[in-house]
Every structure is written in C-alpha cells, then in structure tokens.
Protein backbone atom coordinates (compact mmCIF):
# COMPACT_ATOMS: atom_id res chain seq x y z
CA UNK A 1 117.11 75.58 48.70
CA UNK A 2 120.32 75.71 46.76
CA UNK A 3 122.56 78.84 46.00
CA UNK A 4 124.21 77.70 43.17
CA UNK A 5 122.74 75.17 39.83
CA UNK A 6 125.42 72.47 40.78
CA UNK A 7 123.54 72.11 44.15
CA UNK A 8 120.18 71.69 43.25
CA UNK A 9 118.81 68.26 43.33
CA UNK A 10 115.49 65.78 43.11
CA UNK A 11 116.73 63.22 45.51
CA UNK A 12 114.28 62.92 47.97
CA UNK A 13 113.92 60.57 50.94
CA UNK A 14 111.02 60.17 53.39
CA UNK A 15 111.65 57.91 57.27
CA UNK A 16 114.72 57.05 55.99
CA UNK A 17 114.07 55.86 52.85
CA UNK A 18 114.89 57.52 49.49
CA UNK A 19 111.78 58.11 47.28
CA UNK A 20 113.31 59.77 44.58
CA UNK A 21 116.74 58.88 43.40
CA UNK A 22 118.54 60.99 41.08
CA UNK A 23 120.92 59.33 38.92
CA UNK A 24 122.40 62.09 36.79
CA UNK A 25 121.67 65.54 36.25
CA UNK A 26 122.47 67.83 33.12
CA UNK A 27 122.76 71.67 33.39
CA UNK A 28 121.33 73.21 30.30
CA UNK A 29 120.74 76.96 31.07
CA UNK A 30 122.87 78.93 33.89
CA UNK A 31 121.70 82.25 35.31
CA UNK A 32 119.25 84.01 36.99
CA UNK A 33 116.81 81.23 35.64
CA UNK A 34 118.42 78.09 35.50
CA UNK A 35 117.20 74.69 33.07
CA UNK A 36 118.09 71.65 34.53
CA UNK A 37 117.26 68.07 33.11
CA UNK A 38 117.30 65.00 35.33
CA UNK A 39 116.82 61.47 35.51
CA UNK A 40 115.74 59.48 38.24
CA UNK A 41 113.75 56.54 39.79
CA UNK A 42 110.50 56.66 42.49
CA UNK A 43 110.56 53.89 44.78
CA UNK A 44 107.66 51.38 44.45
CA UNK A 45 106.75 50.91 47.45
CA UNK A 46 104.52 47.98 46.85
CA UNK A 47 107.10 46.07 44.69
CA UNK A 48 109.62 47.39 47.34
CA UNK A 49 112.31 48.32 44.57
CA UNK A 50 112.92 51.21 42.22
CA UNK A 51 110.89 51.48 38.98
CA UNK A 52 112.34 52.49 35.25
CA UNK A 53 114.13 55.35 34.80
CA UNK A 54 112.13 58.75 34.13
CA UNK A 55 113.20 62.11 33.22
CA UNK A 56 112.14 65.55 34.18
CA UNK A 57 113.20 69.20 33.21
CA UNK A 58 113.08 71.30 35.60
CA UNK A 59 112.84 75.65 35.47
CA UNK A 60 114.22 77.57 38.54
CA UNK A 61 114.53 81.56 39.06
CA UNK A 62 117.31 82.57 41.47
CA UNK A 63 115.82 84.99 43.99
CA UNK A 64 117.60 86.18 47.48
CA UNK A 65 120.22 84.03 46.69
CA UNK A 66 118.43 80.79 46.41
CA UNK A 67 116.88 79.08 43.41
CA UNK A 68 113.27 78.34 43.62
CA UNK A 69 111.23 75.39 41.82
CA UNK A 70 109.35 77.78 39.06
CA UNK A 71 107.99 74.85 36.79
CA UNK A 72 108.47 71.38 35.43
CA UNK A 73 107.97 68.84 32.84
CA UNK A 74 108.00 65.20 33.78
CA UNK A 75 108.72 62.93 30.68
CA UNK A 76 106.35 59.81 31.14
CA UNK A 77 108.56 57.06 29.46
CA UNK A 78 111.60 55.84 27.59
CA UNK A 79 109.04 55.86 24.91
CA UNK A 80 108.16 59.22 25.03
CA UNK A 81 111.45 60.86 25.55
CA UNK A 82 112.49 58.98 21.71
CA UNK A 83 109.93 60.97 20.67
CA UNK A 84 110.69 64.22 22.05
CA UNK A 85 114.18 63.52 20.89
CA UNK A 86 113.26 62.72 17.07
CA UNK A 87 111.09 65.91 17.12
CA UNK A 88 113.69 68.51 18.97
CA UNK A 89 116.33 66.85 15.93
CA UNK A 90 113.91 67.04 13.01
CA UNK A 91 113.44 71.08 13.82
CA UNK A 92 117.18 71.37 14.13
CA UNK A 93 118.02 69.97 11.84
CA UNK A 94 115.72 71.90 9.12
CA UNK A 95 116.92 75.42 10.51
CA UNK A 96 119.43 76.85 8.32
C-alpha cells in the first residue's frame, strides 16, 4: 500500500508481464480520503497487445498510515467518458 497519494498506482503486472498499464494519473482530492482519476490499458492477452485507453476513478481512506482501495468507478469507453464530461459541464455551468 502507499503512504502518500503521489504513490498510489494501478499498474499491475502478473509472471512478468504488465496487465494493467497506467499511463497518467490525476490527483483530484488530497487528505484523509483521497480521489484519484486514472487512465490506463489491460493487456489482451489473446490479441497479445494493449487495448484502448480506459479510465477509472478511484476513492481511498488513509488509515495506519497507508491508503486503502475504498471504491471505484471504471469508465467503459471514450464514448462514455464524452458523456460524463458534457453532463459534469452542463451542471457547472448552470450553477450560479
């Protein structure tokens, strides 16, 4: 487990090989729960090479020192993240 936000991670590997790769990470919330939103790429094992890029948000708590995995949200597709986007600005954007 990681002590601090910048060191938690997705990148996972299995016999050698990595299953998940992260490609960038974004911090959103800092604290004793922390919000962080990645994207990555699972290994295909069949087609032997990475598939399209996919998102997740992730919720950790910070207890004993170390964060812990407390829920997550995996975002399906390119497609679907547009839409979460267009939603998240039309709300925004309506607040006063």
């Amino acid at each position: 487990m990681a002590e601090t936000v910048e060191d938690l991670t997705i990148h996972y590997e299995e016999d050698g090989v990595v299953i998940v790769k992260e490609l960038d990470k974004a911090i959103l919330s800092k604290g004793a729960w922390a919000t962080v939103m990645f994207r990555y790429q699972q290994w295909e094992k069949g087609k032997k090479e990475y598939g399209p890029d996919r998102y997740t948000i992730r919720r950790y708590r910070k207890l004993q020192g170390e964060y812990r995995a407390q829920g997550k949200f995996n975002i399906s597709s390119a497609d679907q993240a547009g839409k979460i986007i267009k939603v998240l600005q039309d709300w925004t954007m309506t607040e006063s």
